[in-house]
C-alpha atoms as a PDB file:
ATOM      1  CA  UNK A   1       6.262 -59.983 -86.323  1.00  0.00           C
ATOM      2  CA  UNK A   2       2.750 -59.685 -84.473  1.00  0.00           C
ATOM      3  CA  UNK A   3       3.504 -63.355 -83.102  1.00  0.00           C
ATOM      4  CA  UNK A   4       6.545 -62.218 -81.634  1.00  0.00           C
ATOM      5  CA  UNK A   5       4.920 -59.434 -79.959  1.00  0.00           C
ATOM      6  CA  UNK A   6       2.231 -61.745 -78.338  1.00  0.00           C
ATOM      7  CA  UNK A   7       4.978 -64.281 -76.984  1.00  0.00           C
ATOM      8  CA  UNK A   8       7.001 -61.800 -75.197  1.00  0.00           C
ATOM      9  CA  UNK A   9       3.719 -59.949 -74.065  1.00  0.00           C
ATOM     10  CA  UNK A  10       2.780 -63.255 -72.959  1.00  0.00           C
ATOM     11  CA  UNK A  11       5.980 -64.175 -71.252  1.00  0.00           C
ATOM     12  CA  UNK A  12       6.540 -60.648 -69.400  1.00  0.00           C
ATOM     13  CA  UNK A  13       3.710 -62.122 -67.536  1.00  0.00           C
ATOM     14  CA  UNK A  14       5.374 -65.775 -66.689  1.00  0.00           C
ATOM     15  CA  UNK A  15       8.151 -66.052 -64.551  1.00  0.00           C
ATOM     16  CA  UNK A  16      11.748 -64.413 -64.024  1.00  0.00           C
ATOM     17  CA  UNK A  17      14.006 -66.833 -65.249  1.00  0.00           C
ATOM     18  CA  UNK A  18      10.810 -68.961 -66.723  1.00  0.00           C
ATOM     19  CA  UNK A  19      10.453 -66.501 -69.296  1.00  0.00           C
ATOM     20  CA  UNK A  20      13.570 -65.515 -70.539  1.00  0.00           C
ATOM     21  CA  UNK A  21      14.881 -69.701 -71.243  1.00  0.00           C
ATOM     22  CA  UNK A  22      11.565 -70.276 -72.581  1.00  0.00           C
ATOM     23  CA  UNK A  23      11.379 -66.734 -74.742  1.00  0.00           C
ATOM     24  CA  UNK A  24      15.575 -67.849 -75.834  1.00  0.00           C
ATOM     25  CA  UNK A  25      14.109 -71.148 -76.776  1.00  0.00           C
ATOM     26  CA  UNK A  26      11.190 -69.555 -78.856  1.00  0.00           C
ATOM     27  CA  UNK A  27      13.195 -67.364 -80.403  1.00  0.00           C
ATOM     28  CA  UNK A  28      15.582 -70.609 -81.205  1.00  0.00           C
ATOM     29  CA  UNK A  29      12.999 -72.811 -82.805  1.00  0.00           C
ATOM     30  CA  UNK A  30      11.428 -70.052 -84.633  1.00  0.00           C
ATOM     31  CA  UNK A  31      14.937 -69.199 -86.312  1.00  0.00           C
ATOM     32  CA  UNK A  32      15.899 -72.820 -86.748  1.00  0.00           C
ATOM     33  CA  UNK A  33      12.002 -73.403 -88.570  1.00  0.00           C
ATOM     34  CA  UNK A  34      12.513 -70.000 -90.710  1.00  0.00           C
ATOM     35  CA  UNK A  35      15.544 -71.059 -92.378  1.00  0.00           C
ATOM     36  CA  UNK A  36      14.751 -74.513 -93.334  1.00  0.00           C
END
């Protein structure tokens, strides 16, 4: 879990609306890589 907590620490300090599609998308392709 300590990469998750440097990619939203990370995006806090991107954008708005740049962070939170880019941290749903991370959070997409990290679930989608985990279960194959």
């Amino acid at each position: 879990m300590a990469g998750g907590s440097a990619i939203r620490g990370s995006r806090v300090g991107a954008g708005p609306m740049g962070e939170a599609e880019r941290g749903e998308a991370i959070a997409r392709f990290h679930v989608s890589y985990w279960c194959q």
